[in-house]
C-alpha atoms as a PDB file:
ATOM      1  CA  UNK A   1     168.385  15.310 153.631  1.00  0.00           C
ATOM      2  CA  UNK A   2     166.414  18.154 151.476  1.00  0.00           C
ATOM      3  CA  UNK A   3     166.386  21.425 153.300  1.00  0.00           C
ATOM      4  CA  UNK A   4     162.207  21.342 152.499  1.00  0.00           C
ATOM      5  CA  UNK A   5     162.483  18.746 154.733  1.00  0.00           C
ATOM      6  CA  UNK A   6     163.345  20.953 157.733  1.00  0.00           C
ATOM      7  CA  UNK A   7     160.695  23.568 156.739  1.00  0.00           C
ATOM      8  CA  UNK A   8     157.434  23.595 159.656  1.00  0.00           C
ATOM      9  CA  UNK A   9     154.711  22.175 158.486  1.00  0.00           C
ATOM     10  CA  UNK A  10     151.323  24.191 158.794  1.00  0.00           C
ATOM     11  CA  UNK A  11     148.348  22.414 160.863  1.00  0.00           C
ATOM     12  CA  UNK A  12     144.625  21.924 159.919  1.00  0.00           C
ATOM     13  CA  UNK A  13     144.233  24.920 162.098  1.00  0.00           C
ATOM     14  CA  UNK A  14     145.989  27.035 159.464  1.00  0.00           C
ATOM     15  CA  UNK A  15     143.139  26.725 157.221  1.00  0.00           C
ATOM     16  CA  UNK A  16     140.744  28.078 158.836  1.00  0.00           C
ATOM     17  CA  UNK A  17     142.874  31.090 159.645  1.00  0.00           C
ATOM     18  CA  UNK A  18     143.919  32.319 156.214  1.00  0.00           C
ATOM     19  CA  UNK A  19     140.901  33.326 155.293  1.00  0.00           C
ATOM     20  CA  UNK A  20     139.044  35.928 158.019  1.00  0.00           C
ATOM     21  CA  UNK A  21     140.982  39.260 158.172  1.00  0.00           C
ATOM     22  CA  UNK A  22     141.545  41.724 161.155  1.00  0.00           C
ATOM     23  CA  UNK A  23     139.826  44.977 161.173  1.00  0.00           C
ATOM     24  CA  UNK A  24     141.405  48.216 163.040  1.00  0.00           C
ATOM     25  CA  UNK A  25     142.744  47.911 166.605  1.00  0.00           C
ATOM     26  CA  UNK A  26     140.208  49.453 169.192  1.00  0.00           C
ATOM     27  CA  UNK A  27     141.720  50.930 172.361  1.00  0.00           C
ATOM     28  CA  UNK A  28     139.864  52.217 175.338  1.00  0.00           C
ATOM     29  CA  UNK A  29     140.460  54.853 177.301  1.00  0.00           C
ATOM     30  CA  UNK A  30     142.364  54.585 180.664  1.00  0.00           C
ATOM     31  CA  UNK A  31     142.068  50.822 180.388  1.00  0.00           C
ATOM     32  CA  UNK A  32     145.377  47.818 178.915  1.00  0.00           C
ATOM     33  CA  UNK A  33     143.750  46.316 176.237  1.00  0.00           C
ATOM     34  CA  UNK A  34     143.393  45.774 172.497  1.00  0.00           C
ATOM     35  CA  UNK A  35     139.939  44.250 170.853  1.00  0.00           C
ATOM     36  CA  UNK A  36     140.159  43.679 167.044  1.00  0.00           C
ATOM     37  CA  UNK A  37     136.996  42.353 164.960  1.00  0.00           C
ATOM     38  CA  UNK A  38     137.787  39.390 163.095  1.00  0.00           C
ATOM     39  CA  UNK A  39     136.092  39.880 159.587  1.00  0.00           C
ATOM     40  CA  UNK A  40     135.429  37.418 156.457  1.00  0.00           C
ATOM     41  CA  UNK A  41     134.097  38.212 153.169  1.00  0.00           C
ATOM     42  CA  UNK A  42     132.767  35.264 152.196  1.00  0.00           C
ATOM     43  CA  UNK A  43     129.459  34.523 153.076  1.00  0.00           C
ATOM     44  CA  UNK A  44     128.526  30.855 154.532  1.00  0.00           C
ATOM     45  CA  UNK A  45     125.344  28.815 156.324  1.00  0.00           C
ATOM     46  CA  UNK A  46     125.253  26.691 159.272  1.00  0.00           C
ATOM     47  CA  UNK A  47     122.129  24.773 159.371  1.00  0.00           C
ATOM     48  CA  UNK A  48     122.021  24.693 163.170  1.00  0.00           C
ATOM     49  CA  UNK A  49     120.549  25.795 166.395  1.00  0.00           C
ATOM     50  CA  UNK A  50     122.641  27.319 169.524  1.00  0.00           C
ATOM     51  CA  UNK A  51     121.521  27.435 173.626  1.00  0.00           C
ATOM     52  CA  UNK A  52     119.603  30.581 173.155  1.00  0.00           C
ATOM     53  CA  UNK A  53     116.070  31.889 175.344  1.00  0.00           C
ATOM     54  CA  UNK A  54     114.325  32.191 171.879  1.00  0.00           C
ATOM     55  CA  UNK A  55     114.176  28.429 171.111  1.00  0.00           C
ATOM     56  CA  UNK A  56     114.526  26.875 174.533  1.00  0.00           C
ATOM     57  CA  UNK A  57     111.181  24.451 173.376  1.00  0.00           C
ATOM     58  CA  UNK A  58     113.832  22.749 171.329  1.00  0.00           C
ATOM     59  CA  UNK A  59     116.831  21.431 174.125  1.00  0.00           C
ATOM     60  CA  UNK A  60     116.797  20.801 177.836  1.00  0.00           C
ATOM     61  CA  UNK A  61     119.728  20.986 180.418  1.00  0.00           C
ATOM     62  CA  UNK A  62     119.073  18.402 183.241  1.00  0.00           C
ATOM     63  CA  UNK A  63     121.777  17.875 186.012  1.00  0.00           C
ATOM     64  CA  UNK A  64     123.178  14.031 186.655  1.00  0.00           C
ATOM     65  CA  UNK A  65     124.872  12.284 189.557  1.00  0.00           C
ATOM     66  CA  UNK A  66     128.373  13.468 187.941  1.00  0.00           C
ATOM     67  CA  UNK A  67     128.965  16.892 188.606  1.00  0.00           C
ATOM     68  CA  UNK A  68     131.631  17.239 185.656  1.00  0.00           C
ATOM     69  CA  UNK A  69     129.011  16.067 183.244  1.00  0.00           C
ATOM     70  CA  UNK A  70     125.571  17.690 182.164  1.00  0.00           C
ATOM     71  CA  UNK A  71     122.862  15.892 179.956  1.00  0.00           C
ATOM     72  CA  UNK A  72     121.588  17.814 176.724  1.00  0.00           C
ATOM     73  CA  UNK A  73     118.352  16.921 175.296  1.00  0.00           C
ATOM     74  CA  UNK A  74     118.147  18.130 171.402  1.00  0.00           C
ATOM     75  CA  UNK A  75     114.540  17.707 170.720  1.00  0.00           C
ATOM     76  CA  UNK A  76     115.079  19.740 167.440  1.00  0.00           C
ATOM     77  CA  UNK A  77     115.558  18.369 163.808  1.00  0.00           C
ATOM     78  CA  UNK A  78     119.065  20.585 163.701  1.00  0.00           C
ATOM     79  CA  UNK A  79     122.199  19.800 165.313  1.00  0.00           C
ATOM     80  CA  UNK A  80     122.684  21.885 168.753  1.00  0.00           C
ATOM     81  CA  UNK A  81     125.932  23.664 168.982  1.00  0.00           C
ATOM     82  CA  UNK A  82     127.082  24.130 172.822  1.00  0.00           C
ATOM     83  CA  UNK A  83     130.225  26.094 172.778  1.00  0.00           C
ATOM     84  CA  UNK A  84     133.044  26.538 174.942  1.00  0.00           C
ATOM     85  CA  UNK A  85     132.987  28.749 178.352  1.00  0.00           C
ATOM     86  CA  UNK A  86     129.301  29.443 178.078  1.00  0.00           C
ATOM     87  CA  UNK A  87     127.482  28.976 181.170  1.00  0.00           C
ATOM     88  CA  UNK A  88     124.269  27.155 182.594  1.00  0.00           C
ATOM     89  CA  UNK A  89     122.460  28.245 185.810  1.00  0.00           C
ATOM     90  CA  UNK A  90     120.948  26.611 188.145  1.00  0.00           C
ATOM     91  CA  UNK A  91     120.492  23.260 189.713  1.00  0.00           C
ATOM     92  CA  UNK A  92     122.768  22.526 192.578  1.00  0.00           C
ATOM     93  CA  UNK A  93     125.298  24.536 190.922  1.00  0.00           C
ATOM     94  CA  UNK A  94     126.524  26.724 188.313  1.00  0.00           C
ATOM     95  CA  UNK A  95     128.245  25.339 185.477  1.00  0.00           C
ATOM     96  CA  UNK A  96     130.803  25.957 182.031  1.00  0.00           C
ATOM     97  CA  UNK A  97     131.087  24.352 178.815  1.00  0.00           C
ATOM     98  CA  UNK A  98     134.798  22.177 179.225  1.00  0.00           C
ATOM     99  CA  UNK A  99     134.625  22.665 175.192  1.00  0.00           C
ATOM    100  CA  UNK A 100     132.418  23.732 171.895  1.00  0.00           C
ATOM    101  CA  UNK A 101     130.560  20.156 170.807  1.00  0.00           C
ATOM    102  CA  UNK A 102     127.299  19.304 168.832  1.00  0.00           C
ATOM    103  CA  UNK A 103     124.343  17.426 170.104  1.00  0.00           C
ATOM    104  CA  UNK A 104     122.735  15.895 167.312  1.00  0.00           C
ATOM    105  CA  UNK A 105     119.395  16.246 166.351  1.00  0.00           C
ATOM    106  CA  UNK A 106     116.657  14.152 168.593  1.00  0.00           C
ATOM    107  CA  UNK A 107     119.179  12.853 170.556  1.00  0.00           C
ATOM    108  CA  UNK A 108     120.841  13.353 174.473  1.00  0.00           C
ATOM    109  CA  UNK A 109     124.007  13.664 175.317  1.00  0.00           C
ATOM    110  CA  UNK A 110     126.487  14.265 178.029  1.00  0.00           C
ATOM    111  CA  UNK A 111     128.514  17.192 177.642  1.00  0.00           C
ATOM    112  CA  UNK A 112     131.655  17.940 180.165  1.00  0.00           C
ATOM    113  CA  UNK A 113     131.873  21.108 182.289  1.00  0.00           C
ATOM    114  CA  UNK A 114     133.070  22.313 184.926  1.00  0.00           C
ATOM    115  CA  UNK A 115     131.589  23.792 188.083  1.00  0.00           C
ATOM    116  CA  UNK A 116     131.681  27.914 187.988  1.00  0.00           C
ATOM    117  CA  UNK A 117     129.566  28.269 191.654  1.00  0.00           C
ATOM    118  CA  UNK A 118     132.259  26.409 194.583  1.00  0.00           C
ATOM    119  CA  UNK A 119     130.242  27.024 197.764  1.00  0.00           C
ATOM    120  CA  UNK A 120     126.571  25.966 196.514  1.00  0.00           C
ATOM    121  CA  UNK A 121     124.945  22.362 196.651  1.00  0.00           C
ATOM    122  CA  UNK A 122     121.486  22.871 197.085  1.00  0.00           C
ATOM    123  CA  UNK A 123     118.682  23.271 193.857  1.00  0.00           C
ATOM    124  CA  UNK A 124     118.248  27.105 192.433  1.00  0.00           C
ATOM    125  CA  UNK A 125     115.974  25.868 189.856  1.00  0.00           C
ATOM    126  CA  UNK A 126     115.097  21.992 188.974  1.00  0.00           C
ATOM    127  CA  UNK A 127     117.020  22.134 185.515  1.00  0.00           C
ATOM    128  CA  UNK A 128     119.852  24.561 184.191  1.00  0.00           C
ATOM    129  CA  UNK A 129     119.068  27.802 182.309  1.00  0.00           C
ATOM    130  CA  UNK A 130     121.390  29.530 180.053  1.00  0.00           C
ATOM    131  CA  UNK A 131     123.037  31.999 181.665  1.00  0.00           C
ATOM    132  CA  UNK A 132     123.397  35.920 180.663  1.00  0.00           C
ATOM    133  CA  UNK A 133     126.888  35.106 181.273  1.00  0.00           C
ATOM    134  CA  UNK A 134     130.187  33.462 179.734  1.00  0.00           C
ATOM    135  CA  UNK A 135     133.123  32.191 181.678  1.00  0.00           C
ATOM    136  CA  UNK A 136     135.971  35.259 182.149  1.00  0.00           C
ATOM    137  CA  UNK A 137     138.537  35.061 179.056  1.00  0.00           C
ATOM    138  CA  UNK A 138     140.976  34.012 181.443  1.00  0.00           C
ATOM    139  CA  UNK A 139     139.626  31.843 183.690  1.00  0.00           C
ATOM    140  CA  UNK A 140     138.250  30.105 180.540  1.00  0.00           C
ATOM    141  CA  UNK A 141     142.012  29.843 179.090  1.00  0.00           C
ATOM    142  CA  UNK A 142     143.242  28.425 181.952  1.00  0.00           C
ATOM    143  CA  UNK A 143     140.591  25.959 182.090  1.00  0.00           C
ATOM    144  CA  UNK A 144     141.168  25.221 178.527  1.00  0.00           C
ATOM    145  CA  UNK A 145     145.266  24.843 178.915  1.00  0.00           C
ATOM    146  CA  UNK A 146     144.538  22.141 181.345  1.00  0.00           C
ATOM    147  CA  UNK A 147     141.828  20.265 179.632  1.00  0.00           C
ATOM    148  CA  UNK A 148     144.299  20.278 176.710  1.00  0.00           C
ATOM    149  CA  UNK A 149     146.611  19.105 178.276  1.00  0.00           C
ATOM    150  CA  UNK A 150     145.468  15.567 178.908  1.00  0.00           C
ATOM    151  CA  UNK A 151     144.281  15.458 175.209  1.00  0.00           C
ATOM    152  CA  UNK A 152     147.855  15.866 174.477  1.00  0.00           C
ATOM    153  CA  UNK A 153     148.733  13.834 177.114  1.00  0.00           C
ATOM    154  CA  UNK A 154     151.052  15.860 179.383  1.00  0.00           C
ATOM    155  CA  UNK A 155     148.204  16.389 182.281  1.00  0.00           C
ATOM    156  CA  UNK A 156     149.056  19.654 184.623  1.00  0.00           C
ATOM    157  CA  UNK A 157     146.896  19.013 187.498  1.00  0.00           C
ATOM    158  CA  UNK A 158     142.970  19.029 188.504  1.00  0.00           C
ATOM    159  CA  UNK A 159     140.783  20.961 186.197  1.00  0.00           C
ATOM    160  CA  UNK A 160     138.457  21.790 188.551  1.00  0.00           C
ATOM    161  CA  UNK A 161     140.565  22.627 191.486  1.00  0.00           C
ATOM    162  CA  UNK A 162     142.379  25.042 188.528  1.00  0.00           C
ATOM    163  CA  UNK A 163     138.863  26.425 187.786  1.00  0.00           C
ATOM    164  CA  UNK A 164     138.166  27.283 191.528  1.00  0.00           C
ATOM    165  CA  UNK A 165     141.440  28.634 191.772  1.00  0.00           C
ATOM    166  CA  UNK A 166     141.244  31.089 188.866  1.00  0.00           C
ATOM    167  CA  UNK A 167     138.056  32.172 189.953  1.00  0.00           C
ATOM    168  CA  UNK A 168     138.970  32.840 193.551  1.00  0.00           C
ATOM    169  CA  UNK A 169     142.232  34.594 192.357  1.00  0.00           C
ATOM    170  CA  UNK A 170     140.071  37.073 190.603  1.00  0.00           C
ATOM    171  CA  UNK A 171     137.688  37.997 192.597  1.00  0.00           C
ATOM    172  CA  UNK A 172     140.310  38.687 195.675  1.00  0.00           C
ATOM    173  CA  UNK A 173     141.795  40.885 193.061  1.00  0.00           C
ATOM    174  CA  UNK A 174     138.681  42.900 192.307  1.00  0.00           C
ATOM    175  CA  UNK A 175     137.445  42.777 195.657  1.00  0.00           C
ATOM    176  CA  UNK A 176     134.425  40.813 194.793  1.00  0.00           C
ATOM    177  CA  UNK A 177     133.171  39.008 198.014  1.00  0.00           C
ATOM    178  CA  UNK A 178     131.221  36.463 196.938  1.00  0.00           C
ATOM    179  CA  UNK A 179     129.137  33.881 199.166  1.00  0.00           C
ATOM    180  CA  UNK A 180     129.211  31.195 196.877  1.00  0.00           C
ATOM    181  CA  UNK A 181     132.255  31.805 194.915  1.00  0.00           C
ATOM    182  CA  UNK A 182     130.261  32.468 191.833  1.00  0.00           C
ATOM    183  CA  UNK A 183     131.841  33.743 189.149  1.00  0.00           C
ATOM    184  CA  UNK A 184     128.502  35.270 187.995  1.00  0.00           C
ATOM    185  CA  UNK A 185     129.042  37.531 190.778  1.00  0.00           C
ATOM    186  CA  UNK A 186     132.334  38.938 189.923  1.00  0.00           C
ATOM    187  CA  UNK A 187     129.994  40.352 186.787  1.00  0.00           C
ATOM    188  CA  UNK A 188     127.558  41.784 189.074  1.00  0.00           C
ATOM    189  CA  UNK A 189     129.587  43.875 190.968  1.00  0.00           C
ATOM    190  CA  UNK A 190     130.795  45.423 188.262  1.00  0.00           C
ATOM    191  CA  UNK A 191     127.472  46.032 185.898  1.00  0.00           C
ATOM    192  CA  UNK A 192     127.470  49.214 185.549  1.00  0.00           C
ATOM    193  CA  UNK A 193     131.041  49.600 184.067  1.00  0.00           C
ATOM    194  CA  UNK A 194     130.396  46.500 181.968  1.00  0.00           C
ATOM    195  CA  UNK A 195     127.473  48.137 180.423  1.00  0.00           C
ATOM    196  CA  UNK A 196     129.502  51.521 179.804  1.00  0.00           C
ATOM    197  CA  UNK A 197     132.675  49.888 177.889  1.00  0.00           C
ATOM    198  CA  UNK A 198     130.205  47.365 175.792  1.00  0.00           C
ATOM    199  CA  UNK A 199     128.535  51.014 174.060  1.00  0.00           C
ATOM    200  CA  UNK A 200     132.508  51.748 173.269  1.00  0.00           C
ATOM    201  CA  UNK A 201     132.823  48.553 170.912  1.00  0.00           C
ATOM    202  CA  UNK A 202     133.015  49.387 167.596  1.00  0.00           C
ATOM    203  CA  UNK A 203     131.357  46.417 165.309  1.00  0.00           C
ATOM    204  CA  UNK A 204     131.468  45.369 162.037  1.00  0.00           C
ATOM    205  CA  UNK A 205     128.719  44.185 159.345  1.00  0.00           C
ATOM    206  CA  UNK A 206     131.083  41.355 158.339  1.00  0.00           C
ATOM    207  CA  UNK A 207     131.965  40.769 161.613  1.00  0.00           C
ATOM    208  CA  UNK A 208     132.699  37.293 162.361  1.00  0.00           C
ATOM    209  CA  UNK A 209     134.859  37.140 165.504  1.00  0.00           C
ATOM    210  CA  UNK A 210     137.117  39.001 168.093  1.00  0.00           C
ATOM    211  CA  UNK A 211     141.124  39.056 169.198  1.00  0.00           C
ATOM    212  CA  UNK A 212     141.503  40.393 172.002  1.00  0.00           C
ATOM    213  CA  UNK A 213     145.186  40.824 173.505  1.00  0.00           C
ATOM    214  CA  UNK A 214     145.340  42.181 177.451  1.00  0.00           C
ATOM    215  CA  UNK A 215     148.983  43.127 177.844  1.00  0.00           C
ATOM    216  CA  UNK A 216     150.729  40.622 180.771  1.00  0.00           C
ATOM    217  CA  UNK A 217     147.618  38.634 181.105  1.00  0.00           C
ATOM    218  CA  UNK A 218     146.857  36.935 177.364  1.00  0.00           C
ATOM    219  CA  UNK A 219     145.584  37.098 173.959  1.00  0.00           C
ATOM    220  CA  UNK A 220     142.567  35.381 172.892  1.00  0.00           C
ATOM    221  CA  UNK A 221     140.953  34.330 169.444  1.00  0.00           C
ATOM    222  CA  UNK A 222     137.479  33.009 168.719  1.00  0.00           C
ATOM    223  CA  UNK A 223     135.982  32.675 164.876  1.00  0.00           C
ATOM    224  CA  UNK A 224     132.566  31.747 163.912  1.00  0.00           C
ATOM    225  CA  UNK A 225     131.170  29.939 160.359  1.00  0.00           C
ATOM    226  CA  UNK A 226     129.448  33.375 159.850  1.00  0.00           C
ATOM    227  CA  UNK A 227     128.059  36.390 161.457  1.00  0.00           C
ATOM    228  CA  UNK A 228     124.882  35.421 162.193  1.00  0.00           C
ATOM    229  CA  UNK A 229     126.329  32.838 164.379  1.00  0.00           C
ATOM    230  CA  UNK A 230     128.549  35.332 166.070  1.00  0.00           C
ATOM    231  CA  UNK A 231     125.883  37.561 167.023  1.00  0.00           C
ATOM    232  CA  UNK A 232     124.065  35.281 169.111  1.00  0.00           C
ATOM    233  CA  UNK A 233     127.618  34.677 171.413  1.00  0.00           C
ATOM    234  CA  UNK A 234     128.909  38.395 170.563  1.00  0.00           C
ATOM    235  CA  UNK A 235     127.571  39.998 173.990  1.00  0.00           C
ATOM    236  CA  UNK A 236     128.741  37.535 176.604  1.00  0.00           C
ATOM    237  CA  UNK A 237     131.893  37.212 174.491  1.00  0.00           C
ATOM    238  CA  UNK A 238     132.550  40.710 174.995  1.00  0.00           C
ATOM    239  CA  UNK A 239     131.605  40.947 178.720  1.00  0.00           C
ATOM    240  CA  UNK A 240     133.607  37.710 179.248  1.00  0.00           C
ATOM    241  CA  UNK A 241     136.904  40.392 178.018  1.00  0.00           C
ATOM    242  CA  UNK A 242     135.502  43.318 179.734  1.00  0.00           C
ATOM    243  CA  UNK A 243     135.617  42.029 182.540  1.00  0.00           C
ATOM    244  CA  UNK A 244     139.363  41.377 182.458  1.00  0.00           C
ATOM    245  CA  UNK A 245     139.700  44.939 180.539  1.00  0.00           C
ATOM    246  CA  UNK A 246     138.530  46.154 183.736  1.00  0.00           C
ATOM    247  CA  UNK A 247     140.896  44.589 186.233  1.00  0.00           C
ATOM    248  CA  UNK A 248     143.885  46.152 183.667  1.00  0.00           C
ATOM    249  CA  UNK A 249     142.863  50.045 184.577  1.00  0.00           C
ATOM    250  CA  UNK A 250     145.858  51.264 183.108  1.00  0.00           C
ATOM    251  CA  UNK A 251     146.695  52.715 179.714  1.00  0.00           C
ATOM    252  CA  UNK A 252     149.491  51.054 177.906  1.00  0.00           C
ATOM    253  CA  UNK A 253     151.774  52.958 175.172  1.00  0.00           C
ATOM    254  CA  UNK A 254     153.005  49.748 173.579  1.00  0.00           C
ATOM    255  CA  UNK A 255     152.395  48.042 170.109  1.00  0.00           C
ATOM    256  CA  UNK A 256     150.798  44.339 170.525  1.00  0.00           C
ATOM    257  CA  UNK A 257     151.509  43.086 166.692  1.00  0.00           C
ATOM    258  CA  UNK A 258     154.572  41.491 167.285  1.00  0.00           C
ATOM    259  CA  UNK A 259     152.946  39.271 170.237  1.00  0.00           C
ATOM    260  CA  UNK A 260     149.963  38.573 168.063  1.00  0.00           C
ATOM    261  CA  UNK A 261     151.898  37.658 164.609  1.00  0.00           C
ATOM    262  CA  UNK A 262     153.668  35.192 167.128  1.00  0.00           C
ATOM    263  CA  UNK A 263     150.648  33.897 168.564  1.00  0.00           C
ATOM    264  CA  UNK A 264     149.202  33.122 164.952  1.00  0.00           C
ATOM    265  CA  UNK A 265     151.789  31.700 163.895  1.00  0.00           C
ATOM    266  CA  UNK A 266     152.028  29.118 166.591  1.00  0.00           C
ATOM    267  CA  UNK A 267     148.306  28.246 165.965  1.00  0.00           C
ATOM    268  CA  UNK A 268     149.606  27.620 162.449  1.00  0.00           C
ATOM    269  CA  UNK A 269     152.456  25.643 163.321  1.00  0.00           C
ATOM    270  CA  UNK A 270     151.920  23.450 166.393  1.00  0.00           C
ATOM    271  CA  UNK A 271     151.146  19.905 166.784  1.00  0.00           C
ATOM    272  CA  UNK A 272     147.500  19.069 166.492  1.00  0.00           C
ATOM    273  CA  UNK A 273     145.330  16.025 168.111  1.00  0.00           C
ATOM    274  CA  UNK A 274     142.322  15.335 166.401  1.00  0.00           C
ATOM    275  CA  UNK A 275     139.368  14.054 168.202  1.00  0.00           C
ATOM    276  CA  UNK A 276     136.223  12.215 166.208  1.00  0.00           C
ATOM    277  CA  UNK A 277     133.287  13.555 167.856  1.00  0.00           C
ATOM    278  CA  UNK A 278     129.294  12.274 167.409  1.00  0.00           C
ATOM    279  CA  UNK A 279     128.979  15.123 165.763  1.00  0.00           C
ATOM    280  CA  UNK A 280     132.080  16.429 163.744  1.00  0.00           C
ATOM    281  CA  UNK A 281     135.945  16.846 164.887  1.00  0.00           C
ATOM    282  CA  UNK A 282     137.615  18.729 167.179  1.00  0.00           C
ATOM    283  CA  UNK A 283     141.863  20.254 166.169  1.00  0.00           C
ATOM    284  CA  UNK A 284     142.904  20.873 169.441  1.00  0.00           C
ATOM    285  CA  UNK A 285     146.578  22.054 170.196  1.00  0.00           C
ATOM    286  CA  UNK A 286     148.483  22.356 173.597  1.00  0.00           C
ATOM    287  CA  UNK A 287     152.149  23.973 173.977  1.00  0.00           C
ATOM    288  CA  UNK A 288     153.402  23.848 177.731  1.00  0.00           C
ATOM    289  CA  UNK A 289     155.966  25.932 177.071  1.00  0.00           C
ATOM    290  CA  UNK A 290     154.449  29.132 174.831  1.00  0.00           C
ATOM    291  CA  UNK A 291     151.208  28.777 177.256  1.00  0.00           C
ATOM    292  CA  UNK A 292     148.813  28.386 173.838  1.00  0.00           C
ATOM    293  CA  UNK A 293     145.946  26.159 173.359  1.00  0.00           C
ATOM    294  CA  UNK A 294     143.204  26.226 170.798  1.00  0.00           C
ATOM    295  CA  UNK A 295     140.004  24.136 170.033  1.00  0.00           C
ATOM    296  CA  UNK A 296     138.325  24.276 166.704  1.00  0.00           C
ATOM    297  CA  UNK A 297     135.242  22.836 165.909  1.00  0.00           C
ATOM    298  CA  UNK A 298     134.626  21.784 162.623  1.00  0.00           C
ATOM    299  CA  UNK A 299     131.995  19.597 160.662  1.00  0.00           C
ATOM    300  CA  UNK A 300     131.971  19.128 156.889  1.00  0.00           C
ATOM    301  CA  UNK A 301     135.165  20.633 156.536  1.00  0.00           C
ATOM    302  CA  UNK A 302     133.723  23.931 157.772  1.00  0.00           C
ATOM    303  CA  UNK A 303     134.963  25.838 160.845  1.00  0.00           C
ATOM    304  CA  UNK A 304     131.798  26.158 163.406  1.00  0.00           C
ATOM    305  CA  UNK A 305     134.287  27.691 166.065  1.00  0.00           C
ATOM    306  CA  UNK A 306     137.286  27.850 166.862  1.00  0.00           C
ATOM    307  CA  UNK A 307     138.782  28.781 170.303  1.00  0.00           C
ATOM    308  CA  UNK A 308     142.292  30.018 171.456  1.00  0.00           C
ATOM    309  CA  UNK A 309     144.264  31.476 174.084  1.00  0.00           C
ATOM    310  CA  UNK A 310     147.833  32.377 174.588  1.00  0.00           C
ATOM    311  CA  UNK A 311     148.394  32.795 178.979  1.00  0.00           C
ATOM    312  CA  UNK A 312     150.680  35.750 179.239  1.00  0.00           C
ATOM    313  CA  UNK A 313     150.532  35.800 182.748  1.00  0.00           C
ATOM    314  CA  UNK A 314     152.971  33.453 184.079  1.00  0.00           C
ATOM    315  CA  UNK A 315     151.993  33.094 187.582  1.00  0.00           C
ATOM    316  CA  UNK A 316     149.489  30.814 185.978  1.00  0.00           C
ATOM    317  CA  UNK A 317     151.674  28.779 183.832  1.00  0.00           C
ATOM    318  CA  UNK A 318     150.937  25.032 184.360  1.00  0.00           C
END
């Protein structure tokens, strides 16, 4: 046996992480928590369209009888990129993204989600909107570590009953009373504190994604093809860490490179399943034991987005 032999061997994931580059750590005052812009120096296109108020001519969002699916309408000549953890309002209820996916051009398709709004079943509006809002970091981890883990099959449990969960957890931490168990409404409450830490971010031209590490609760990744496509996810990305920032009102004194050189190198390393989508493939990993999953989306051999998490806080561990 050669000793090369015995040497890991890096993913499909590991390519699209040798390029981008981390910028300075940001800290914020009183509050646990890292943020870290994710830059790139090389410029690329992505001939696409995204869920965004400024085109909504070109896509509809219409509810069906399954209430863990959602039908997209593309009625655009570009491919529509849905990605993971954003949210749609409306209907009979609320609803996430289960994972980033394309919806070809002129063409529907169901998309899987999961419901974000437990105590509603009655119509807010006829079809879904987008909503100002993504799904919490960590609710949208956990969510993720479960819908992994069937792709790799070791299933942990009911997704939804997991999303309900996290979201219930949270707001009884936060003291959000909520009458529907929205998770839009855990945002509300705190608005105004929201609004104050997102004019502390420090961006970057180049900018093409965030790291974010909350000490004891996780550390989360997500890339984009290019800036430009960043920018139109970069506010409810933020808010969707805020709002976690928040609930860690603390300052810590400690270092978090060690955690995060060991949580990039398991997105190098682990074992991969590769799904064929309509539209492109999906990498996805899933590690029970480390608590790290990741999704990357990628068509043409190009990275659209890419997705990860790394569940530090183990009272969550599946």
């Amino acid at each position: 046996m050669h000793l090369n032999n015995l040497k890991p061997q890096s993913n499909q994931t590991s390519l699209f992480l040798k390029e981008p580059f981390f910028s300075k750590i940001q800290r914020f005052e009183n509050y646990d928590g890292f943020f870290i812009p994710v830059l790139s120096n090389k410029f690329k296109t992505a001939d696409l369209i995204t869920i965004d108020k400024n085109n909504s001519n070109y896509f509809c969002l219409h509810e069906i009888e399954r209430v863990n699916s959602l039908l997209v309408e593309n009625l655009s000549n570009k491919p529509l990129l849905i990605i993971n953890g954003e949210i749609f309002d409306g209907a009979k209820q609320d609803r996430a993204a289960n994972e980033s996916v394309f919806v070809p051009d002129n063409s529907s398709m169901e998309i899987k989600v999961s419901c974000v709004e437990q105590r509603r079943w009655a119509y807010k509006t006829k079809a879904f909107i987008r909503g100002k809002n993504m799904f919490n970091y960590h609710s949208k981890g956990m969510k993720d570590l479960h819908n992994n883990s069937t792709k790799h099959n070791q299933q942990s449990g009911s997704l939804q009953d997991n999303v309900w969960t996290s979201i219930q957890n949270k707001q009884m931490r936060m003291g959000v009373s909520s009458r529907t168990g929205s998770v839009n409404d855990t945002y509300k409450k705190f608005e105004e504190s929201l609004s104050s830490l997102r004019k502390k971010i420090k961006e970057e031209d180049n900018q093409v994604g965030l790291l974010v590490m909350i000490p004891g609760k996780y550390i989360g990744l997500d890339l984009f093809i290019n800036n430009e496509i960043f920018s139109k996810y970069k506010e409810r990305l933020y808010k969707s860490h805020l709002i976690e920032l928040i609930e860690n009102y603390r300052r810590s004194s400690r270092s978090p490179e060690k955690e995060i050189n060991s949580f990039m190198l398991h997105l190098m390393y682990s074992k991969e399943v590769i799904n064929q989508k309509d539209l492109g493939k999906e990498f996805s990993i899933y590690d029970r034991d480390s608590q790290i999953t990741s999704n990357a989306l990628v068509l043409n051999n190009e990275l659209i987005h890419l997705t990860a998490i790394n569940n530090m806080d183990r009272r969550y561990a599946s």
